[in-house]
C-alpha atoms as a PDB file:
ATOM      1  CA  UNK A   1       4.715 120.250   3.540  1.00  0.00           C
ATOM      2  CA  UNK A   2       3.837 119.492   0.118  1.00  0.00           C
ATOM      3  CA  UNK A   3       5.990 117.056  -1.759  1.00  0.00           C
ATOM      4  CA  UNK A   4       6.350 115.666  -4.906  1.00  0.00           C
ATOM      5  CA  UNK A   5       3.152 112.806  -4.314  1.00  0.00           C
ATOM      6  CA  UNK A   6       0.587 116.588  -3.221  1.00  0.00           C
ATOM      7  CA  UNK A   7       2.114 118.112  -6.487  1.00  0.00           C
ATOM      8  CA  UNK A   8       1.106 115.090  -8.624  1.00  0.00           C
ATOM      9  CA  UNK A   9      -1.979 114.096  -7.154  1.00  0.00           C
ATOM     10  CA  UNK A  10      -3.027 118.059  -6.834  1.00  0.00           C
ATOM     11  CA  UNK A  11      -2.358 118.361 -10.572  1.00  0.00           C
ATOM     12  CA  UNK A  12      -4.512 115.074 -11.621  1.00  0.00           C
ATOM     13  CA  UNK A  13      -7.258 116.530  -9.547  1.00  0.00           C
ATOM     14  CA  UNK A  14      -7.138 119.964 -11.546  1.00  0.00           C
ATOM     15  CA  UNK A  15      -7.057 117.514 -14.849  1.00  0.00           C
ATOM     16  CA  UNK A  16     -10.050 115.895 -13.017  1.00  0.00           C
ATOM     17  CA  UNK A  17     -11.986 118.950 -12.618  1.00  0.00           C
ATOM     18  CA  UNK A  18     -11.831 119.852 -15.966  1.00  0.00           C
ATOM     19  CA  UNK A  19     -12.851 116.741 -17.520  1.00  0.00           C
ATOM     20  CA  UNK A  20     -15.687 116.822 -15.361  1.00  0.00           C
ATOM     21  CA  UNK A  21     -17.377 120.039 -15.914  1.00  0.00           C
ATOM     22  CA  UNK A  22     -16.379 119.377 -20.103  1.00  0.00           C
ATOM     23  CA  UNK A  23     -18.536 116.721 -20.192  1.00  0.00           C
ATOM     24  CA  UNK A  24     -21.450 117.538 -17.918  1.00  0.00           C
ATOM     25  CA  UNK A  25     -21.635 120.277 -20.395  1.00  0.00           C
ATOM     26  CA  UNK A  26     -21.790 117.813 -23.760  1.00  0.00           C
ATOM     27  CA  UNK A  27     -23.856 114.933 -22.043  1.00  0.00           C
ATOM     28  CA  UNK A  28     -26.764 117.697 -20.761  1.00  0.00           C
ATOM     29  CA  UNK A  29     -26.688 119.471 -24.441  1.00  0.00           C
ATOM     30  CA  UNK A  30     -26.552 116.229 -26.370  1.00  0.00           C
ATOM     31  CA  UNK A  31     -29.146 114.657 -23.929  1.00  0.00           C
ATOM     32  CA  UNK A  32     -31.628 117.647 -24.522  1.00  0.00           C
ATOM     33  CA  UNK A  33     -31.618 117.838 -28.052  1.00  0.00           C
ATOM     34  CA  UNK A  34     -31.426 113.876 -28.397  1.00  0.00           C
ATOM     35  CA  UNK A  35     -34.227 112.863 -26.685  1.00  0.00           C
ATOM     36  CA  UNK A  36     -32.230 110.930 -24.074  1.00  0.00           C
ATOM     37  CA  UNK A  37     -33.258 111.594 -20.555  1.00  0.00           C
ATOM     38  CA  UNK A  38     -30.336 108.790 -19.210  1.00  0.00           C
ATOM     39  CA  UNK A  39     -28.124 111.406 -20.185  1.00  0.00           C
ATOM     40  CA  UNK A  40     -29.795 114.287 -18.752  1.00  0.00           C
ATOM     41  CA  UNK A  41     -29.276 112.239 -15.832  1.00  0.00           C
ATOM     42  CA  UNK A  42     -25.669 111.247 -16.229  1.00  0.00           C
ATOM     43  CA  UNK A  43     -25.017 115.036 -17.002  1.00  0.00           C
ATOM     44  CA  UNK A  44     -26.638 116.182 -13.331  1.00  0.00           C
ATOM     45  CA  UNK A  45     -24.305 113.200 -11.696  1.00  0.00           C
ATOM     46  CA  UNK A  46     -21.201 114.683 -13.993  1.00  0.00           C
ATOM     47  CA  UNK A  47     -21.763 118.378 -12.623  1.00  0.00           C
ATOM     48  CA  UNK A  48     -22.137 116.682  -9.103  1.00  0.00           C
ATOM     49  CA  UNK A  49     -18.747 114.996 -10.230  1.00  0.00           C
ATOM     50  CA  UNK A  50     -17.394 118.526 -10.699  1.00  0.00           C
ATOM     51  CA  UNK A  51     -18.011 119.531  -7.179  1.00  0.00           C
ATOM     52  CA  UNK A  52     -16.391 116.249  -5.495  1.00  0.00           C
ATOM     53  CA  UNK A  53     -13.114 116.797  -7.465  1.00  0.00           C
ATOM     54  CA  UNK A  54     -13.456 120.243  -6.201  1.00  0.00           C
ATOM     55  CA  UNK A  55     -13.665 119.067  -2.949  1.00  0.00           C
ATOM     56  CA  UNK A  56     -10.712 116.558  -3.681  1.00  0.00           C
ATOM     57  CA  UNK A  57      -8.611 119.384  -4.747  1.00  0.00           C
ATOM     58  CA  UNK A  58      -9.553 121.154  -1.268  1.00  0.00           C
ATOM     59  CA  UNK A  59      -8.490 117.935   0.815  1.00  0.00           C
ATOM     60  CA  UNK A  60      -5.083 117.151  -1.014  1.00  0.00           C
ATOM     61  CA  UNK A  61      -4.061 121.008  -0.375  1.00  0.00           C
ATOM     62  CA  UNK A  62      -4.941 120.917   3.097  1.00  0.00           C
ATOM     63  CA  UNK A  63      -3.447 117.852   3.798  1.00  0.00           C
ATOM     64  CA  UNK A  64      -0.119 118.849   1.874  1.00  0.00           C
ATOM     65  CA  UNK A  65       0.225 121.707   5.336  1.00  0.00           C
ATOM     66  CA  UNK A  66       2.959 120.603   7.705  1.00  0.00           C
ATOM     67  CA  UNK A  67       2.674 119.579  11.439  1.00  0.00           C
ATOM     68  CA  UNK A  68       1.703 122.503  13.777  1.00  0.00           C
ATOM     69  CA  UNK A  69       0.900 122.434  17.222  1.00  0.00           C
ATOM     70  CA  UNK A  70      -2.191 121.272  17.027  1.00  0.00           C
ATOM     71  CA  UNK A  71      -2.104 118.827  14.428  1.00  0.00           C
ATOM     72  CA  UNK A  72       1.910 117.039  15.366  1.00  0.00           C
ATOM     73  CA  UNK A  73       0.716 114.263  13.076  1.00  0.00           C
ATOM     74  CA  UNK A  74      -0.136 116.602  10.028  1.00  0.00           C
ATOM     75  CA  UNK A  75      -3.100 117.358   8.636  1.00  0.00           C
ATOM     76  CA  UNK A  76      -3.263 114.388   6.375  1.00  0.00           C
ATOM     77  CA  UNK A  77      -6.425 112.847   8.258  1.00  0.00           C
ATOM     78  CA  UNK A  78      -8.459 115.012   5.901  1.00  0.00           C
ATOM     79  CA  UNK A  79      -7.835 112.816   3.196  1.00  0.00           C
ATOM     80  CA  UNK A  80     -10.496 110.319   4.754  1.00  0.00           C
ATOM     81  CA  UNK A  81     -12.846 112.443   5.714  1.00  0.00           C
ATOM     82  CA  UNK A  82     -12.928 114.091   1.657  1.00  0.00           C
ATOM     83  CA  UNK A  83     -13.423 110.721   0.826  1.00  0.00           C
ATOM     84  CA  UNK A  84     -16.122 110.281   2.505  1.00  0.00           C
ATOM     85  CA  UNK A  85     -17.719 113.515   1.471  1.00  0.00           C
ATOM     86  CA  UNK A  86     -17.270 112.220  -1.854  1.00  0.00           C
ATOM     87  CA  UNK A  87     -18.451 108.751  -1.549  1.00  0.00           C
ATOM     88  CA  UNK A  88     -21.679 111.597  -0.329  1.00  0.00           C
ATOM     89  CA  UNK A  89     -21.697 112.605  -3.246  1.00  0.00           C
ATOM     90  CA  UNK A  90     -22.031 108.947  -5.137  1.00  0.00           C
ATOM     91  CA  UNK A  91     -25.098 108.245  -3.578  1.00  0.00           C
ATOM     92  CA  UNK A  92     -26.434 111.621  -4.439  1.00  0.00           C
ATOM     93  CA  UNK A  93     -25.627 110.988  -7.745  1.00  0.00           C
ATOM     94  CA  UNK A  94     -27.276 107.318  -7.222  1.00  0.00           C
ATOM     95  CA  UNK A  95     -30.423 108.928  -5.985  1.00  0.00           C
ATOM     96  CA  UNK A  96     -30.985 111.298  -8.750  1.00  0.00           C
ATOM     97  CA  UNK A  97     -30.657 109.141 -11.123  1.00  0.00           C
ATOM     98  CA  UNK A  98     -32.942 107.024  -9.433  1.00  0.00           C
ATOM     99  CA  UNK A  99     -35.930 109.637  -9.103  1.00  0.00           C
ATOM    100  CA  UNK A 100     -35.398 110.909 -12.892  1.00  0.00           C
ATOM    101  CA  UNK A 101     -35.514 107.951 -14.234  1.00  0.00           C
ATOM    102  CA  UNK A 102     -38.689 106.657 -12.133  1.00  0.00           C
ATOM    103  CA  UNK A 103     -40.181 109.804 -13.368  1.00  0.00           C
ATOM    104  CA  UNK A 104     -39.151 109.625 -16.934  1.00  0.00           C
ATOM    105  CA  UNK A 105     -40.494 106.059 -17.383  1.00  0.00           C
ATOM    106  CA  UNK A 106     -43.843 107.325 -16.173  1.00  0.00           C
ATOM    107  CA  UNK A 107     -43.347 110.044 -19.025  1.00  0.00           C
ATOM    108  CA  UNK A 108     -44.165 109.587 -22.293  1.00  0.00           C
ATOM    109  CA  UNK A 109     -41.200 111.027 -24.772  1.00  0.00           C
ATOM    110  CA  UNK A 110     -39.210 110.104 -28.261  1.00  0.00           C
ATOM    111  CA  UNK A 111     -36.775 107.723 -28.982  1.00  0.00           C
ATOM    112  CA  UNK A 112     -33.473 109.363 -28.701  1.00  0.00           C
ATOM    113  CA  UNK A 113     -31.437 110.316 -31.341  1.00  0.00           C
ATOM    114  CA  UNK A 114     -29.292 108.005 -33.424  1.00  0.00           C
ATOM    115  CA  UNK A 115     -26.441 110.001 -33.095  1.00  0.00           C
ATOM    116  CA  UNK A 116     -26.495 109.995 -29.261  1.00  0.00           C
ATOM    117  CA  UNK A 117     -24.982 106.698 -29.060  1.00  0.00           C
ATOM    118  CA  UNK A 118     -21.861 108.144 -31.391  1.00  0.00           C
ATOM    119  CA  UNK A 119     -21.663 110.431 -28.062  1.00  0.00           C
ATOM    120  CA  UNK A 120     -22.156 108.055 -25.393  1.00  0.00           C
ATOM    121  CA  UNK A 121     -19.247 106.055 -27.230  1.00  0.00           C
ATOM    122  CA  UNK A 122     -16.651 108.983 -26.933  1.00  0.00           C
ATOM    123  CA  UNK A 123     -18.025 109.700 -23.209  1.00  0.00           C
ATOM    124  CA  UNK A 124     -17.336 106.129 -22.168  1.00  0.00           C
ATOM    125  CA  UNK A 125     -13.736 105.978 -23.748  1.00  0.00           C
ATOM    126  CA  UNK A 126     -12.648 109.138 -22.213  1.00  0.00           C
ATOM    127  CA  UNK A 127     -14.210 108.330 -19.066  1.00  0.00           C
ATOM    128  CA  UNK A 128     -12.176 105.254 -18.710  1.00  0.00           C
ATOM    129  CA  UNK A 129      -9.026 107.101 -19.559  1.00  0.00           C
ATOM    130  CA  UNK A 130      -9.613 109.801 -16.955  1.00  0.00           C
ATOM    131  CA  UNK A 131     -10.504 106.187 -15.019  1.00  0.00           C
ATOM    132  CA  UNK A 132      -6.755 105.088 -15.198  1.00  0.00           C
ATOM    133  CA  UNK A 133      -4.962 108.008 -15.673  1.00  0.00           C
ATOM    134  CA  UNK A 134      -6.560 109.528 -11.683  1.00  0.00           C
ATOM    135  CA  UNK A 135      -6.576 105.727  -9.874  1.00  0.00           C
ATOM    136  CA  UNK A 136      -2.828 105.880 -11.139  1.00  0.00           C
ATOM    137  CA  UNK A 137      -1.736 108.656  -9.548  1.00  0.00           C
ATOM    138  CA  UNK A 138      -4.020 107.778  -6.758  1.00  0.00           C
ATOM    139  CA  UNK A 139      -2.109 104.711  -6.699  1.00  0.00           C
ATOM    140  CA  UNK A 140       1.534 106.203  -7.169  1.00  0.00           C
ATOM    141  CA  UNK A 141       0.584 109.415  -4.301  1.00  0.00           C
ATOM    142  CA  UNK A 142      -1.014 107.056  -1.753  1.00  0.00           C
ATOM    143  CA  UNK A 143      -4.193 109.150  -1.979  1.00  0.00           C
ATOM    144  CA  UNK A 144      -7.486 107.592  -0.738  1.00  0.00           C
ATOM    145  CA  UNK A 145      -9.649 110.576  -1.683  1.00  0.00           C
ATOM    146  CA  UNK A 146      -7.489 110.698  -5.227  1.00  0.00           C
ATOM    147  CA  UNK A 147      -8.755 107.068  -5.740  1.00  0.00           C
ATOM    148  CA  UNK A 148     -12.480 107.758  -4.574  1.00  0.00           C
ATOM    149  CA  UNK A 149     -12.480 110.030  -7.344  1.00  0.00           C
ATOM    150  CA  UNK A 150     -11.295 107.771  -9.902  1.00  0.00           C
ATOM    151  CA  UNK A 151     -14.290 105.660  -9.339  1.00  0.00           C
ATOM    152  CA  UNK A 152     -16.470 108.381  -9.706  1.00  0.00           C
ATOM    153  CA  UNK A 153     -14.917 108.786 -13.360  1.00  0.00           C
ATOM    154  CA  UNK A 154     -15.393 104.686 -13.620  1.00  0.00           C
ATOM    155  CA  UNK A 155     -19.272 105.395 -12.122  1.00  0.00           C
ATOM    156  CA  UNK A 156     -19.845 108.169 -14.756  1.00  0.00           C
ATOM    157  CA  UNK A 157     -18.759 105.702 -17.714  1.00  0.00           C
ATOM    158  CA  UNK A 158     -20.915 102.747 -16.248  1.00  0.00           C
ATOM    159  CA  UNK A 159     -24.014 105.073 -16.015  1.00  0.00           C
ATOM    160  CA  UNK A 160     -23.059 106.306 -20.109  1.00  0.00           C
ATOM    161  CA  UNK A 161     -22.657 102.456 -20.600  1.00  0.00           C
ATOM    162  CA  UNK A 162     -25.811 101.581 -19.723  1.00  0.00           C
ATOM    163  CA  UNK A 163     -27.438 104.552 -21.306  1.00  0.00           C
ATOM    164  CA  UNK A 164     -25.786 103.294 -24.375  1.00  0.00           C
ATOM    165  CA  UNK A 165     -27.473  99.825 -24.119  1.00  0.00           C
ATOM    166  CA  UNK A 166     -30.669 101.568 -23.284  1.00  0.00           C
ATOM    167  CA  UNK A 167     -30.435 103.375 -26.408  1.00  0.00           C
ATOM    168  CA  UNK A 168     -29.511 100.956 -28.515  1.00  0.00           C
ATOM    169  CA  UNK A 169     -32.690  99.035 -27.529  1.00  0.00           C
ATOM    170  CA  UNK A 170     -34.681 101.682 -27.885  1.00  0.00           C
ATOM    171  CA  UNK A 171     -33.436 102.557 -31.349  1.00  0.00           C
ATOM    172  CA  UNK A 172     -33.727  98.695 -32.480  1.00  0.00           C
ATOM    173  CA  UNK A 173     -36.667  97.723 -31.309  1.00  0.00           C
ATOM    174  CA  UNK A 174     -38.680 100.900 -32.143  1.00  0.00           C
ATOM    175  CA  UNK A 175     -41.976 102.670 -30.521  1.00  0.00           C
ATOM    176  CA  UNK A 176     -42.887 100.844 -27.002  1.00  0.00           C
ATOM    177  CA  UNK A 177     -39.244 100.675 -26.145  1.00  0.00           C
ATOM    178  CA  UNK A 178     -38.634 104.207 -25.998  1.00  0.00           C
ATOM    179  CA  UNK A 179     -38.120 104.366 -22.184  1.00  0.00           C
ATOM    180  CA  UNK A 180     -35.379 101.851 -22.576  1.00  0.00           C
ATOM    181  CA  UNK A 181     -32.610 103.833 -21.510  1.00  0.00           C
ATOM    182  CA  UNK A 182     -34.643 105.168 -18.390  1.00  0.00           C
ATOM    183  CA  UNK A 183     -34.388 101.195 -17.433  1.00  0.00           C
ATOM    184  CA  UNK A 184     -30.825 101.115 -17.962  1.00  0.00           C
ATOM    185  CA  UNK A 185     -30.022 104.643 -15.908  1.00  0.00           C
ATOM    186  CA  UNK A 186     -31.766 102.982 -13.310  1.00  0.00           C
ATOM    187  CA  UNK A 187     -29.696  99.657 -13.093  1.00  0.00           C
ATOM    188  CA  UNK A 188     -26.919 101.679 -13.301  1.00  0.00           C
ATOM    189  CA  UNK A 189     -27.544 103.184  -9.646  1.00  0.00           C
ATOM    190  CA  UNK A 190     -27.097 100.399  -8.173  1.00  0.00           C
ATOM    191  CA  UNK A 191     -23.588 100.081  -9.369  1.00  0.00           C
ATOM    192  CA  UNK A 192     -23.001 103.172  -8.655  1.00  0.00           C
ATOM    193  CA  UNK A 193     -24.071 102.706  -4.933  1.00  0.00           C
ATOM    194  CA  UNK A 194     -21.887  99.124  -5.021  1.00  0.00           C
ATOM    195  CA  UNK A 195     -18.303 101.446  -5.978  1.00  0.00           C
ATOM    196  CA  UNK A 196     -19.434 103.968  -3.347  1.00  0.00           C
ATOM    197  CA  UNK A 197     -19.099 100.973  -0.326  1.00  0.00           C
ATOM    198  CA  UNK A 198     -15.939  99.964  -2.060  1.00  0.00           C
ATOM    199  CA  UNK A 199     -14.367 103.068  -1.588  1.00  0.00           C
ATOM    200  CA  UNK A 200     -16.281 103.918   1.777  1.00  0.00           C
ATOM    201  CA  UNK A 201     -14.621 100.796   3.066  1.00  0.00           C
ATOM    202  CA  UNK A 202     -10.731 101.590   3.011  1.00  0.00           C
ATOM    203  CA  UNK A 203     -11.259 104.930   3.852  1.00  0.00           C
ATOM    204  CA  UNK A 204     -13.160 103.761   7.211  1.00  0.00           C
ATOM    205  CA  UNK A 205      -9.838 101.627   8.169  1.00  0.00           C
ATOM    206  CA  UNK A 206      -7.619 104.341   7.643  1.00  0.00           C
ATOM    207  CA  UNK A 207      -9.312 106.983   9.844  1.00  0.00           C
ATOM    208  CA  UNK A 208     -10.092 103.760  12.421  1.00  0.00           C
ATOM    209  CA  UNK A 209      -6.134 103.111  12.347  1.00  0.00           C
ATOM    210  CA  UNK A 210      -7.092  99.323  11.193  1.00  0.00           C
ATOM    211  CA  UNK A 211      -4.158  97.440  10.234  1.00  0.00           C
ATOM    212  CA  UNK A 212      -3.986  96.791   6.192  1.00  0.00           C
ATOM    213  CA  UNK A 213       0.389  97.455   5.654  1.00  0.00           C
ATOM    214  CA  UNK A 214       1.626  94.015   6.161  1.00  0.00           C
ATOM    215  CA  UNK A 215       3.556  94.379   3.216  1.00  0.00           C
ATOM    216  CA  UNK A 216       5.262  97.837   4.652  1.00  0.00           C
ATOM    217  CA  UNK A 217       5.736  96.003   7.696  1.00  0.00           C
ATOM    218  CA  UNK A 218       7.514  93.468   5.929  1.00  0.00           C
ATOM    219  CA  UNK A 219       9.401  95.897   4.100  1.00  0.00           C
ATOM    220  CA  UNK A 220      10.407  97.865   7.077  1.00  0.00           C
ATOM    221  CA  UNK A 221      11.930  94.788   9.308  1.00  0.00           C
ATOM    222  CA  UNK A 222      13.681  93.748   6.137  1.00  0.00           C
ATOM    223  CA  UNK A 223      15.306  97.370   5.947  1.00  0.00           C
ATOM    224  CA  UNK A 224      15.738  97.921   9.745  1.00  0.00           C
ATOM    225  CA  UNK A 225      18.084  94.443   9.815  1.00  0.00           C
ATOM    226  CA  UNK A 226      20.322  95.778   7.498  1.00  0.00           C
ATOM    227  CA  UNK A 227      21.498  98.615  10.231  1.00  0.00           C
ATOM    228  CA  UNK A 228      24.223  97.925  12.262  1.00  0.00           C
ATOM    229  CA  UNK A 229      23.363  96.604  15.850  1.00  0.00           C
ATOM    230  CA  UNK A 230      19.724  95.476  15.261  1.00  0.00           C
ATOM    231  CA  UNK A 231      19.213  91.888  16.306  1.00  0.00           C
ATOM    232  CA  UNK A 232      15.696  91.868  15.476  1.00  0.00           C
ATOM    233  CA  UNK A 233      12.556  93.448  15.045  1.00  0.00           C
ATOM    234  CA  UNK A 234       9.017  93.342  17.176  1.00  0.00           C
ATOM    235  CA  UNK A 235       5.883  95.148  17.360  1.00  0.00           C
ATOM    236  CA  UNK A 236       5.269  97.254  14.359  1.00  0.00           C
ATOM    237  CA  UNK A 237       2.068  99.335  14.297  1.00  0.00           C
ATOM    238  CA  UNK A 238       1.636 101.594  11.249  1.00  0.00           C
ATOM    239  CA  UNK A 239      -0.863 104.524  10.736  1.00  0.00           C
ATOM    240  CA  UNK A 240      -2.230 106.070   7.713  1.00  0.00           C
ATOM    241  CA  UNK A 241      -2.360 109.925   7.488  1.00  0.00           C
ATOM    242  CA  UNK A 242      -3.112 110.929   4.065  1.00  0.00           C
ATOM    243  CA  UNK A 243      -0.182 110.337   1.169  1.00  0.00           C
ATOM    244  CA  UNK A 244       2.290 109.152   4.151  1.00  0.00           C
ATOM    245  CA  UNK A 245       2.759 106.883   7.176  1.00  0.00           C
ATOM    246  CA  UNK A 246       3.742 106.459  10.805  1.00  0.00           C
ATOM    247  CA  UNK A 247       5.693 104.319  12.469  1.00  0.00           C
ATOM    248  CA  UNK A 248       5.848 102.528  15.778  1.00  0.00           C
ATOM    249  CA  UNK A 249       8.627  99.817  15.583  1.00  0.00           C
ATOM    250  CA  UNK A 250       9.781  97.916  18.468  1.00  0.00           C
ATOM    251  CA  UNK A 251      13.628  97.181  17.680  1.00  0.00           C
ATOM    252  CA  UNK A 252      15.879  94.374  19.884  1.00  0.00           C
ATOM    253  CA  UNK A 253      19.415  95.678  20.138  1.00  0.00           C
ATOM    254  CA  UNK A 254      22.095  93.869  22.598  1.00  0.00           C
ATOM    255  CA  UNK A 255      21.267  94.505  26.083  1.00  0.00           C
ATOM    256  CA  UNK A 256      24.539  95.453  27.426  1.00  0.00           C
ATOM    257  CA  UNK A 257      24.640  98.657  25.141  1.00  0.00           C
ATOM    258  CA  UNK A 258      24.842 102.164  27.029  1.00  0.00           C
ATOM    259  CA  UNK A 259      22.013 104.595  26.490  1.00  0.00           C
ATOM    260  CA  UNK A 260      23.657 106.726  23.874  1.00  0.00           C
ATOM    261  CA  UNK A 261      24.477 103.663  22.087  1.00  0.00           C
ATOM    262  CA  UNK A 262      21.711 102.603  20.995  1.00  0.00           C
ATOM    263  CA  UNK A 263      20.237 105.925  21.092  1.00  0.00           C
ATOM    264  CA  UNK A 264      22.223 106.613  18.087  1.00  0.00           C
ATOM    265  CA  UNK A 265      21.266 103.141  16.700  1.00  0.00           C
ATOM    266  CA  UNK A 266      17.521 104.306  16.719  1.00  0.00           C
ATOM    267  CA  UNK A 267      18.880 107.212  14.823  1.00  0.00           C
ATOM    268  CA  UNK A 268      20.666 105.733  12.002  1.00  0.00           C
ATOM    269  CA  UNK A 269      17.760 103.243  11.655  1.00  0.00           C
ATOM    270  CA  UNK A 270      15.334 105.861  11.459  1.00  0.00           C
ATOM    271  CA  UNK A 271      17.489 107.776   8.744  1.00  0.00           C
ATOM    272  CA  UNK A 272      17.786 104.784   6.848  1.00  0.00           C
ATOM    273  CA  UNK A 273      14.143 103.764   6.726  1.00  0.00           C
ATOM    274  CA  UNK A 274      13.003 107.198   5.827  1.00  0.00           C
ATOM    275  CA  UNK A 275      15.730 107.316   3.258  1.00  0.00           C
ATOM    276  CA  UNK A 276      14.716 103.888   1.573  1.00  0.00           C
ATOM    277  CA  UNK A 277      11.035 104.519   2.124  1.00  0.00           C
ATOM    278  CA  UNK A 278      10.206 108.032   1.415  1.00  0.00           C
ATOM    279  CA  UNK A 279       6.585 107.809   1.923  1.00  0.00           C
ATOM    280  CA  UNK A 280       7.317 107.764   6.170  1.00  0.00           C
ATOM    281  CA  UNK A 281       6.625 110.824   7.468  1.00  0.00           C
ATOM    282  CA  UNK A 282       7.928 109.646  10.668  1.00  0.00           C
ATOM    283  CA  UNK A 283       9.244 106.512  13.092  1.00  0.00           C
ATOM    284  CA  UNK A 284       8.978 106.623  16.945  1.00  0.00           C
ATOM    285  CA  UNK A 285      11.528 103.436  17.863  1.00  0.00           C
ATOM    286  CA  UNK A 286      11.576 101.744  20.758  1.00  0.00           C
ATOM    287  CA  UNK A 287      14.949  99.950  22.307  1.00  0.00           C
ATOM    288  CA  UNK A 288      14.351  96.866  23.566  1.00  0.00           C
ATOM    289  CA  UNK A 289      17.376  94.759  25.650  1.00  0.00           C
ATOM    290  CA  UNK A 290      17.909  91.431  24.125  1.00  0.00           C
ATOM    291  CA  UNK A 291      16.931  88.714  26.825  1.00  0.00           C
ATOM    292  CA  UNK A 292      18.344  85.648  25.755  1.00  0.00           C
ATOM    293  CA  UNK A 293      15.638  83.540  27.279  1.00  0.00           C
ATOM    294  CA  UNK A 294      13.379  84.707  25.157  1.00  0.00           C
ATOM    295  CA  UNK A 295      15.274  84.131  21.741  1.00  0.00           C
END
């Protein structure tokens, strides 16, 4: 079912597309005519960019398609598995750069233009919007693969970064420095390769159901002792799938309550925490007898 968190995140990932493919177009053009091989090389790992945000785009429909028979849980489990298609293609992009620039310090070429750096300054900037603006919404929607591609945007303005440093030290310090920015495309790989384990990392708990919600576990025994006839709360396991979670809550009710009683109890709890906490797809609760003894 796609809610208002697919819409959002579906339509920064369009925004995210475009940016993409606009720039791989201005860094390749600007880097061939400009001398500048770094940005040759940061315009192949923008149009590999373009094909991970198409690839985001795929995951956050897919995952937006309601439970079936085969999938009761949804189909939000694809969110991980995108992200790690497009952590894929960070190292790609870390490799690349890494061979071009290997070879194009064992080339001899020109000092890149002056007006390059005027480029790489505009690149940066609105890389580090786009940055923000998609680890927002990555942020707001819950969206692991949404976030992985946010740091590709943050990768993208590193690599320009250091192509601007390379530049400038090329331009300043004249002829024997002219593979300067090669140097800095190359130390920018390994940055590159450093975001891709950070955003490997969180996506590996979530599709290894590792516990990382204390605060929603928190929030949920807070809510779930507002309801009428909860004494208190136990286990609480929470799973990740995609933009949402699920629940399994242990709840301690009075043990001389009939069946139906605190049936319904489980009920009302279970509207009430969906109600206050929208992103729960869905609670299994468990009744458990209050044994004095054990209070």
């Amino acid at each position: 079912m796609k809610t208002d968190a697919h819409r959002q995140a579906i339509k920064a990932s369009y925004y995210s597309i475009a940016g993409n493919a606009a720039l791989a177009v201005i860094k390749g053009v600007t880097g061939v005519f400009g001398n500048s091989y770094a940005l040759i090389a940061d315009a192949i790992e923008s149009t590999t960019d373009v094909f991970s945000s198409l690839l985001v785009l795929f995951g956050l429909k897919y995952s937006a398609r309601p439970a079936d028979d085969n999938h009761p849980y949804g189909h939000g489990r694809v969110e991980p598995l995108i992200t790690f298609a497009v952590v894929g293609f960070l190292v790609v992009s870390a490799t690349i750069i890494v061979m071009e620039s290997i070879e194009n310090i064992q080339t001899p070429h020109k000092i890149p233009k002056p007006y390059t750096l005027v480029v790489l300054t505009a690149i940066i900037l609105t890389k580090e919007i786009f940055y923000r603006f998609i680890n927002k919404k990555g942020e707001e929607t819950n969206s692991s693969s949404l976030k992985a591609d946010a740091w590709h945007h943050r990768s993208d303005a590193i690599t320009s970064l250091m192509a601007f440093i390379g530049i400038a030290i090329a331009l300043f310090m004249g002829k024997g420095y002219e593979t300067a920015d090669d140097w800095a495309a190359l130390f920018a790989s390994g940055f590159i390769l450093y975001n891709a384990y950070l955003i490997l990392r969180p996506a590996l708990g979530e599709i290894m159901d590792e516990h990382l919600y204390d605060d929603l576990v928190e929030e949920i025994r807070v809510i779930s002792m507002k309801e009428k006839g909860v004494l208190n709360t136990e286990k609480c396991f929470i799973r990740k799938t995609g933009m949402t979670y699920h629940v399994d809550l242990h709840v301690i009710v009075n043990g001389e309550l009939s069946v139906n009683e605190g049936h319904e109890i489980a009920h009302n709890l279970k509207d009430r925490l969906i109600q206050e906490k929208p992103e729960l797809a869905d609670i299994l609760i468990h009744i458990e007898p209050h044994n004095p003894e054990h209070a």
